[in-house]
PDB file of N, CA and C in Angstrom:
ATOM      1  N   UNK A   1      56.872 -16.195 -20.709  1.00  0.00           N
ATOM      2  CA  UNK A   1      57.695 -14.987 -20.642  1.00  0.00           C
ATOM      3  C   UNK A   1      58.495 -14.836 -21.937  1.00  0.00           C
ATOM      4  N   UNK A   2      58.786 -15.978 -22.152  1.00  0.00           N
ATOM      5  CA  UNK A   2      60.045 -16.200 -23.667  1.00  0.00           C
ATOM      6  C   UNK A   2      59.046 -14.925 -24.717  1.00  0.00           C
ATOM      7  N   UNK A   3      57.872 -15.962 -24.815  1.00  0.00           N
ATOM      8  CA  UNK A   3      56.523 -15.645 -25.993  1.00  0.00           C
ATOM      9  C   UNK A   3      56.356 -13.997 -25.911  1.00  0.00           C
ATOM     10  N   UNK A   4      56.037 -13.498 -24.609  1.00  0.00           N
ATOM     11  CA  UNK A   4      55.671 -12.423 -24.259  1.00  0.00           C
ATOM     12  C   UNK A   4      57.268 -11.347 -24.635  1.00  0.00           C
ATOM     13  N   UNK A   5      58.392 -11.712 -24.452  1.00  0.00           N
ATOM     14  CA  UNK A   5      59.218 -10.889 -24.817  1.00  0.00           C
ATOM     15  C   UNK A   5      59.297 -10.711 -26.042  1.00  0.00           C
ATOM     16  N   UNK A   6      58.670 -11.887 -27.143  1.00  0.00           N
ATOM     17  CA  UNK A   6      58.882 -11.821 -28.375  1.00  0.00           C
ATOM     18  C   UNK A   6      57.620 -10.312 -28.921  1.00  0.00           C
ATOM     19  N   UNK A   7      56.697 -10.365 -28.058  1.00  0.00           N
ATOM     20  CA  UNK A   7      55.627  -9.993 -28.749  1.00  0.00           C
ATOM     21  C   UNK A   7      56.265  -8.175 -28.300  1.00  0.00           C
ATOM     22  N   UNK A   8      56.633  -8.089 -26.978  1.00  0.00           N
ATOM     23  CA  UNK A   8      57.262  -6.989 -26.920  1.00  0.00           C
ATOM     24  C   UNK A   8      57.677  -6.526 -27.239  1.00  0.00           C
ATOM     25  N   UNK A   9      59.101  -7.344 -28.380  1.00  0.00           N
ATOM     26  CA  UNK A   9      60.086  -6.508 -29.398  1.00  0.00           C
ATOM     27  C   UNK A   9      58.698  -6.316 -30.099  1.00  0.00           C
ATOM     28  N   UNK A  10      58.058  -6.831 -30.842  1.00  0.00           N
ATOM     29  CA  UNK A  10      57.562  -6.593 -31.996  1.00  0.00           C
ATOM     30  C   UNK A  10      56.701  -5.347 -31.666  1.00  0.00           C
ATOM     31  N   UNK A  11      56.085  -5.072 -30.644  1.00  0.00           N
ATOM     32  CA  UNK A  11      55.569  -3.801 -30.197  1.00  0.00           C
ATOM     33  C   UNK A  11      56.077  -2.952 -29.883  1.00  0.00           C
ATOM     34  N   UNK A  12      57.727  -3.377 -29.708  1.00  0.00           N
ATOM     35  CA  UNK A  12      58.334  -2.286 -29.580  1.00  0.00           C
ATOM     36  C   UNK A  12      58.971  -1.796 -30.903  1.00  0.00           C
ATOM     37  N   UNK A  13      59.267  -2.694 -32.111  1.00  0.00           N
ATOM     38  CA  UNK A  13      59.484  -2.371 -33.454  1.00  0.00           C
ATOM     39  C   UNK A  13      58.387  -1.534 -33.921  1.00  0.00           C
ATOM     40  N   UNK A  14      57.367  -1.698 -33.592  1.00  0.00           N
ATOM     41  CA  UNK A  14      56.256  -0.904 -34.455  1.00  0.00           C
ATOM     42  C   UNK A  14      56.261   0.043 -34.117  1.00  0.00           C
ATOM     43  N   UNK A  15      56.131   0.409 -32.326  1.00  0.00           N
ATOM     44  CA  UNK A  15      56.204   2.213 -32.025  1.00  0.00           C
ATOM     45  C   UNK A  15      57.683   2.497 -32.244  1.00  0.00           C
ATOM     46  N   UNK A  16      58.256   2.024 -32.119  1.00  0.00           N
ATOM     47  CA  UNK A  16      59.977   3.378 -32.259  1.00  0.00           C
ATOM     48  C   UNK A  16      59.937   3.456 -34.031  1.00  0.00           C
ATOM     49  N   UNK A  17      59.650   2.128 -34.863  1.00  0.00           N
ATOM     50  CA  UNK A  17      59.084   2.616 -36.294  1.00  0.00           C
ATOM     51  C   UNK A  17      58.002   3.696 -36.805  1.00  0.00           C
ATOM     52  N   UNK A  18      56.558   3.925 -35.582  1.00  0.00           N
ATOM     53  CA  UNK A  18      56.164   4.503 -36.179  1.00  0.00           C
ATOM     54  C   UNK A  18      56.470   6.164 -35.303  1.00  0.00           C
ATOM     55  N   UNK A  19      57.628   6.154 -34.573  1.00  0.00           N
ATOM     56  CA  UNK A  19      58.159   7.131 -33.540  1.00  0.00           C
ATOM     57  C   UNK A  19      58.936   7.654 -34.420  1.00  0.00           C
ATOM     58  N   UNK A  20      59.602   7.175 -35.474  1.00  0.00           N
ATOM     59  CA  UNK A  20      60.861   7.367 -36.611  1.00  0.00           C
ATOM     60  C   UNK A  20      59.776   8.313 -37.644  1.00  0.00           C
ATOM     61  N   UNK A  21      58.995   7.503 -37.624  1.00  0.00           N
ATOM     62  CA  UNK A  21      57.869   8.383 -38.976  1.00  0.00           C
ATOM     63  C   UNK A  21      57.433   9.494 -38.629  1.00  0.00           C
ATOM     64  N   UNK A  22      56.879   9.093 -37.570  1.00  0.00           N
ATOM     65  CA  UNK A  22      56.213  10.739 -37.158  1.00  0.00           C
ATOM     66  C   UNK A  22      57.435  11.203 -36.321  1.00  0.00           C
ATOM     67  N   UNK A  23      58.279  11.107 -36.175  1.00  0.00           N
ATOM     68  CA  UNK A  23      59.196  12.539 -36.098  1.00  0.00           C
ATOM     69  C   UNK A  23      59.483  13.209 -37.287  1.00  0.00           C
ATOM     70  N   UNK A  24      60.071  12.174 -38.443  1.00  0.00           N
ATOM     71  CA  UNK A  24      60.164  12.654 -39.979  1.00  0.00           C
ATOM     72  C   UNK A  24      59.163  13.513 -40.607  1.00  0.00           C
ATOM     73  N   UNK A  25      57.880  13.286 -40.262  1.00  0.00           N
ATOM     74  CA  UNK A  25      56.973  13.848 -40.587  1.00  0.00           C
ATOM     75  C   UNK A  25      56.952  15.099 -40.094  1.00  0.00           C
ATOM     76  N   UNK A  26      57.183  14.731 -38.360  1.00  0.00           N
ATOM     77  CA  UNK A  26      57.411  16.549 -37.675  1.00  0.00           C
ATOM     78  C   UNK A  26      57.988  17.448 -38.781  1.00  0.00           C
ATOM     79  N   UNK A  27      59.067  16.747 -39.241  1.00  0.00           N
ATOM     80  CA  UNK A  27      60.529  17.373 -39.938  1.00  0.00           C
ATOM     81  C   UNK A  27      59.822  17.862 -41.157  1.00  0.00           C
ATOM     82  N   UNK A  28      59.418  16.965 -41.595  1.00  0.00           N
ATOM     83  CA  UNK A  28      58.787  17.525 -43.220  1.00  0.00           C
ATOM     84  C   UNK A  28      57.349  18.842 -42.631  1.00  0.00           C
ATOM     85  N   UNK A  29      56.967  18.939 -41.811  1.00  0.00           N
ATOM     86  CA  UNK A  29      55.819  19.534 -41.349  1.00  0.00           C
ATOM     87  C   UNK A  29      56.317  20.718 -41.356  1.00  0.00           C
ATOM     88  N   UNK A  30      57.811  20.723 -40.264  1.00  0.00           N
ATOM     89  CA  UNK A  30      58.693  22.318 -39.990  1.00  0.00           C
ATOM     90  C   UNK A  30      58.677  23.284 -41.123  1.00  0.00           C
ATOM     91  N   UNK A  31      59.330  21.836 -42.366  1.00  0.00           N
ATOM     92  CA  UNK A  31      59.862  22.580 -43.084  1.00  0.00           C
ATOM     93  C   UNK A  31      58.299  23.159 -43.867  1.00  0.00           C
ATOM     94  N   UNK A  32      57.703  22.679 -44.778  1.00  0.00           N
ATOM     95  CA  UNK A  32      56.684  22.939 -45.264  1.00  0.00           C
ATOM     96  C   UNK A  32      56.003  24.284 -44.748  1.00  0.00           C
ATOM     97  N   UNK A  33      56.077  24.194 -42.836  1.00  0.00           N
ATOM     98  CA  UNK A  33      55.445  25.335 -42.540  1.00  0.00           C
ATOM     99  C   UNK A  33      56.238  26.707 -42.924  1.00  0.00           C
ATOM    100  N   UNK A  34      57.536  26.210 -42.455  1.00  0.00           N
ATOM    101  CA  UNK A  34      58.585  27.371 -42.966  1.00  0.00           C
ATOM    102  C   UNK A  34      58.456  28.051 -44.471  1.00  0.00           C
ATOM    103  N   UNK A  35      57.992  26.850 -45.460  1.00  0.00           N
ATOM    104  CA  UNK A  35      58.297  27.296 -46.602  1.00  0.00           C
ATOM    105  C   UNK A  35      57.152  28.587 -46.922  1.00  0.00           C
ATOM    106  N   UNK A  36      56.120  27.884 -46.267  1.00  0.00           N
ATOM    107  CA  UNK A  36      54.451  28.706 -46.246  1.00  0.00           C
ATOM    108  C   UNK A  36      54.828  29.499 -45.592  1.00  0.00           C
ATOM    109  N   UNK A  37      55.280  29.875 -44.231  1.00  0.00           N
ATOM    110  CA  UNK A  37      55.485  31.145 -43.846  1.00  0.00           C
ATOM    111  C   UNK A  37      56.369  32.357 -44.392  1.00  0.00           C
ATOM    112  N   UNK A  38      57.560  32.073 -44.652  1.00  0.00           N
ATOM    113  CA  UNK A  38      58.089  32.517 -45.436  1.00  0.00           C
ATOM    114  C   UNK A  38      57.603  33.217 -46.878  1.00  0.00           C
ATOM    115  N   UNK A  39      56.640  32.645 -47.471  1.00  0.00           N
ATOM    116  CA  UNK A  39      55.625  32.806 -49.043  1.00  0.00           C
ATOM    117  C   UNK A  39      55.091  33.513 -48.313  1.00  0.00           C
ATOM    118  N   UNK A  40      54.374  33.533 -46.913  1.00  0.00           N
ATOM    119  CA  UNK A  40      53.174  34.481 -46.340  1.00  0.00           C
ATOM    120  C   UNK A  40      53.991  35.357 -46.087  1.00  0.00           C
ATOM    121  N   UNK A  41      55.231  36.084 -45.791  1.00  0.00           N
ATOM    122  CA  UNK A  41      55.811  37.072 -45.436  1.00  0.00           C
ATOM    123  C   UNK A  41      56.181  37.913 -46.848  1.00  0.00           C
ATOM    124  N   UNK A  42      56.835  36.949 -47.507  1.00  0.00           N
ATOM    125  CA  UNK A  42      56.981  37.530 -48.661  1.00  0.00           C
ATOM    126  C   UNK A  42      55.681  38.242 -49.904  1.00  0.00           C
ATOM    127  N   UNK A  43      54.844  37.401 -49.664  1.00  0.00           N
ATOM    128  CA  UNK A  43      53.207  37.755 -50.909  1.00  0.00           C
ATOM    129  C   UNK A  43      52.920  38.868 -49.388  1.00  0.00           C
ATOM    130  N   UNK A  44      53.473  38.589 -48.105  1.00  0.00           N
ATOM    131  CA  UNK A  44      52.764  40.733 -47.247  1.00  0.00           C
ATOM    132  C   UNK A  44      53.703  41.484 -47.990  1.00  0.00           C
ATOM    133  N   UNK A  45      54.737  41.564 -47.504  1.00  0.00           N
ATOM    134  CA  UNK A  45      55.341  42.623 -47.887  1.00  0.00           C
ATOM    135  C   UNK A  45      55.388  42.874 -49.350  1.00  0.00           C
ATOM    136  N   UNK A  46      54.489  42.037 -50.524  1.00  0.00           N
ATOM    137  CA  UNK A  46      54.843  41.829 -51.591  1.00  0.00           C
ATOM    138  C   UNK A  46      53.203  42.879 -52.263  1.00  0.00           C
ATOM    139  N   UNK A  47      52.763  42.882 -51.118  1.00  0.00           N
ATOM    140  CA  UNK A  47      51.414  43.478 -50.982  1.00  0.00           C
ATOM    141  C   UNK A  47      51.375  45.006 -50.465  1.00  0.00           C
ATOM    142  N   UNK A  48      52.494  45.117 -49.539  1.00  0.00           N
ATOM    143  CA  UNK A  48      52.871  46.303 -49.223  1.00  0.00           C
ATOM    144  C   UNK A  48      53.528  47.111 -50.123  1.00  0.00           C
ATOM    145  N   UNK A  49      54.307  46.848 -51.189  1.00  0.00           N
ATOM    146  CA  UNK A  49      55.148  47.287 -52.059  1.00  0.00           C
ATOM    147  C   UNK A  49      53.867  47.696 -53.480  1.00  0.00           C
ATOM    148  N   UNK A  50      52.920  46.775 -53.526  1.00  0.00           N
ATOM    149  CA  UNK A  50      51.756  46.624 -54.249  1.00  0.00           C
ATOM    150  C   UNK A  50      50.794  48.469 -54.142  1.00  0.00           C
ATOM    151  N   UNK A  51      50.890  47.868 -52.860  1.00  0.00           N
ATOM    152  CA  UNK A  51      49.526  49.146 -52.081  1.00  0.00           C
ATOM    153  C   UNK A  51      50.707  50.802 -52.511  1.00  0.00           C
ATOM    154  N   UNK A  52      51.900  50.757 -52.267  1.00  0.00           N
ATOM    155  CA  UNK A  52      52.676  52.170 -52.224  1.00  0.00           C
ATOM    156  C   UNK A  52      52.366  52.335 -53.621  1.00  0.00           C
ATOM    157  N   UNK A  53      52.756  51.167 -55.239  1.00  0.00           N
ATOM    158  CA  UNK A  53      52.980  51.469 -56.404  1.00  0.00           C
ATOM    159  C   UNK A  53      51.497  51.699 -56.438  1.00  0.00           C
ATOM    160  N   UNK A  54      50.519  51.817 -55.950  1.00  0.00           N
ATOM    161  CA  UNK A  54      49.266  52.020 -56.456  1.00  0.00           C
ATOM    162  C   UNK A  54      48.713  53.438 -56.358  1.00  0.00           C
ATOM    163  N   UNK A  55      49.710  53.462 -55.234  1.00  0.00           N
ATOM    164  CA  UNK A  55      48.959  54.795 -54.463  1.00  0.00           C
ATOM    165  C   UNK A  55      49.604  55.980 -55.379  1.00  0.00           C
ATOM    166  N   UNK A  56      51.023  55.745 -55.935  1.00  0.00           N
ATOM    167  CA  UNK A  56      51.672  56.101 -56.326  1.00  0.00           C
ATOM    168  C   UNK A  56      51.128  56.707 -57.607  1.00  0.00           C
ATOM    169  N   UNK A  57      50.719  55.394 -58.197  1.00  0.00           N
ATOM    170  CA  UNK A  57      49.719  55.808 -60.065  1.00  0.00           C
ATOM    171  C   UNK A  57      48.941  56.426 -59.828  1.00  0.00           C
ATOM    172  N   UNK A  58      47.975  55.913 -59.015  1.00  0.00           N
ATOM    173  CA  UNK A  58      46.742  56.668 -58.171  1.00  0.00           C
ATOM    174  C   UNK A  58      46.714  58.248 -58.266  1.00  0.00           C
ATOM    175  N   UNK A  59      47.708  58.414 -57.373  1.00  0.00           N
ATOM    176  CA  UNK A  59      47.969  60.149 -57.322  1.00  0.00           C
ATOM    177  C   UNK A  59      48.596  60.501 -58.443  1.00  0.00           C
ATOM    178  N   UNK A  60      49.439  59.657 -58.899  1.00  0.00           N
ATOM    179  CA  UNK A  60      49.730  60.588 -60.622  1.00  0.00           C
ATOM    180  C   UNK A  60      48.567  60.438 -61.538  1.00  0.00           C
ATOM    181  N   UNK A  61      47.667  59.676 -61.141  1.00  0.00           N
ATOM    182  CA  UNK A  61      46.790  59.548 -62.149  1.00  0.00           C
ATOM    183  C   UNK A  61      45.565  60.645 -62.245  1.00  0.00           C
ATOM    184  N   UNK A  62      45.672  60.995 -60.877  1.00  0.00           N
ATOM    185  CA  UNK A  62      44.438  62.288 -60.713  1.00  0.00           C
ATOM    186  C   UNK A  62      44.850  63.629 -60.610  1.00  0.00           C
ATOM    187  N   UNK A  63      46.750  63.462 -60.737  1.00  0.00           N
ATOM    188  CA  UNK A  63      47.177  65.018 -61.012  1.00  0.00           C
ATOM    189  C   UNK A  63      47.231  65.222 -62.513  1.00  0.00           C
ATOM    190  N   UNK A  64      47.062  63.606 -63.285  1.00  0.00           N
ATOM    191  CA  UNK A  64      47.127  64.061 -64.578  1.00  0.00           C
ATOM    192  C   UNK A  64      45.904  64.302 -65.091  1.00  0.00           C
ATOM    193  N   UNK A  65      44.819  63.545 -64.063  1.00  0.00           N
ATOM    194  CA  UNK A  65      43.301  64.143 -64.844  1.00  0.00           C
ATOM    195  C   UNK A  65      43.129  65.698 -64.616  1.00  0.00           C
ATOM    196  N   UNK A  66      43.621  65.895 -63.421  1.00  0.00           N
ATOM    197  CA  UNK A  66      43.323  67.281 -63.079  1.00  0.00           C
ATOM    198  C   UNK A  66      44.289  68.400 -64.146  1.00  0.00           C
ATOM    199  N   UNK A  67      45.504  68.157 -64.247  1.00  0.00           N
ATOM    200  CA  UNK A  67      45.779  68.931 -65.154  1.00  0.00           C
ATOM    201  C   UNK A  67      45.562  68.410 -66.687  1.00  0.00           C
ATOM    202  N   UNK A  68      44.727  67.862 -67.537  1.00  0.00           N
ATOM    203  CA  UNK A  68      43.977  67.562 -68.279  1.00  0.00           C
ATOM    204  C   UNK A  68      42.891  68.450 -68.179  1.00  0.00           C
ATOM    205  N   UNK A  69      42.295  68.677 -67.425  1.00  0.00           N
ATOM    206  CA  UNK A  69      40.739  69.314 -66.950  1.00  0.00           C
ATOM    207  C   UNK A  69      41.580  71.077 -67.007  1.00  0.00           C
ATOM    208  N   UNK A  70      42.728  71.318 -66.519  1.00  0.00           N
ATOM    209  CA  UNK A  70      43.180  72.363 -66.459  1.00  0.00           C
ATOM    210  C   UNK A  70      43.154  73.171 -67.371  1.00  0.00           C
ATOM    211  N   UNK A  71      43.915  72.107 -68.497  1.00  0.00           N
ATOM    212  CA  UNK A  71      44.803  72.023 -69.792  1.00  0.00           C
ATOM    213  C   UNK A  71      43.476  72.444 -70.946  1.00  0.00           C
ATOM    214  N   UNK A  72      42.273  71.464 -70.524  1.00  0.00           N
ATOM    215  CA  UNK A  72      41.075  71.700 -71.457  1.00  0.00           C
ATOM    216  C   UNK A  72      40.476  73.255 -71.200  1.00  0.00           C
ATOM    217  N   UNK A  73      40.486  73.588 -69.731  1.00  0.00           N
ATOM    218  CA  UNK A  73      39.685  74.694 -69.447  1.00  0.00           C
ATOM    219  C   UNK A  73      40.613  76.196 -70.343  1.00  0.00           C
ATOM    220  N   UNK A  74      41.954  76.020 -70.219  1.00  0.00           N
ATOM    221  CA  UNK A  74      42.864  77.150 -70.507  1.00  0.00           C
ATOM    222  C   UNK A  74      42.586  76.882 -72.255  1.00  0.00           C
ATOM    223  N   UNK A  75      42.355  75.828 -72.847  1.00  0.00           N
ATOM    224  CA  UNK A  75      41.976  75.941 -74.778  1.00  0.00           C
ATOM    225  C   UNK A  75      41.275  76.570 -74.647  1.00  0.00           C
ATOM    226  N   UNK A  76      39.989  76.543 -73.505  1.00  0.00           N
ATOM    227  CA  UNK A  76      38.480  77.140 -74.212  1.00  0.00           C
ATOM    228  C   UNK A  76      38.785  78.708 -74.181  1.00  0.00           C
ATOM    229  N   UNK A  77      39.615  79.071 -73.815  1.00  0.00           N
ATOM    230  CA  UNK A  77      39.849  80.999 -73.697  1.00  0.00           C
ATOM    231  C   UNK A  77      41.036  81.435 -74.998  1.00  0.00           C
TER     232      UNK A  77
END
């Protein structure tokens, strides 16, 4: 029994040691995910702001071809 209690702490040192790690790890996991989610919220909405400035050139870009095309047709007279 003596022997057997000894071997117990020691099995019990190893899981609450490796119970300490992998909770820490949980901890480092949270955060990490947080940090990634957070980057994934920010690069969307960073994508959303992307898609408006595009749309934005976009349409100035084909009111300026169009009045270009305007601009050329009114020289030829």
């Amino acid at each position: 029994m003596h022997n057997n209690n000894h071997i117990y702490i020691v099995f019990r040192l190893i899981f609450d040691t490796y119970g300490i790690i992998m909770h820490n790890n949980n901890h480092i996991y949270i955060v990490f995910r947080l940090i990634l989610d957070t980057y994934g919220i920010i690069m969307h909405n960073n994508n959303h702001i992307y898609r408006v400035f595009r749309l934005i050139f976009d349409t100035y870009g084909i009111i300026m071809h169009n009045n270009n095309h305007i601009y050329s047709f009114s020289a030829d007279f």
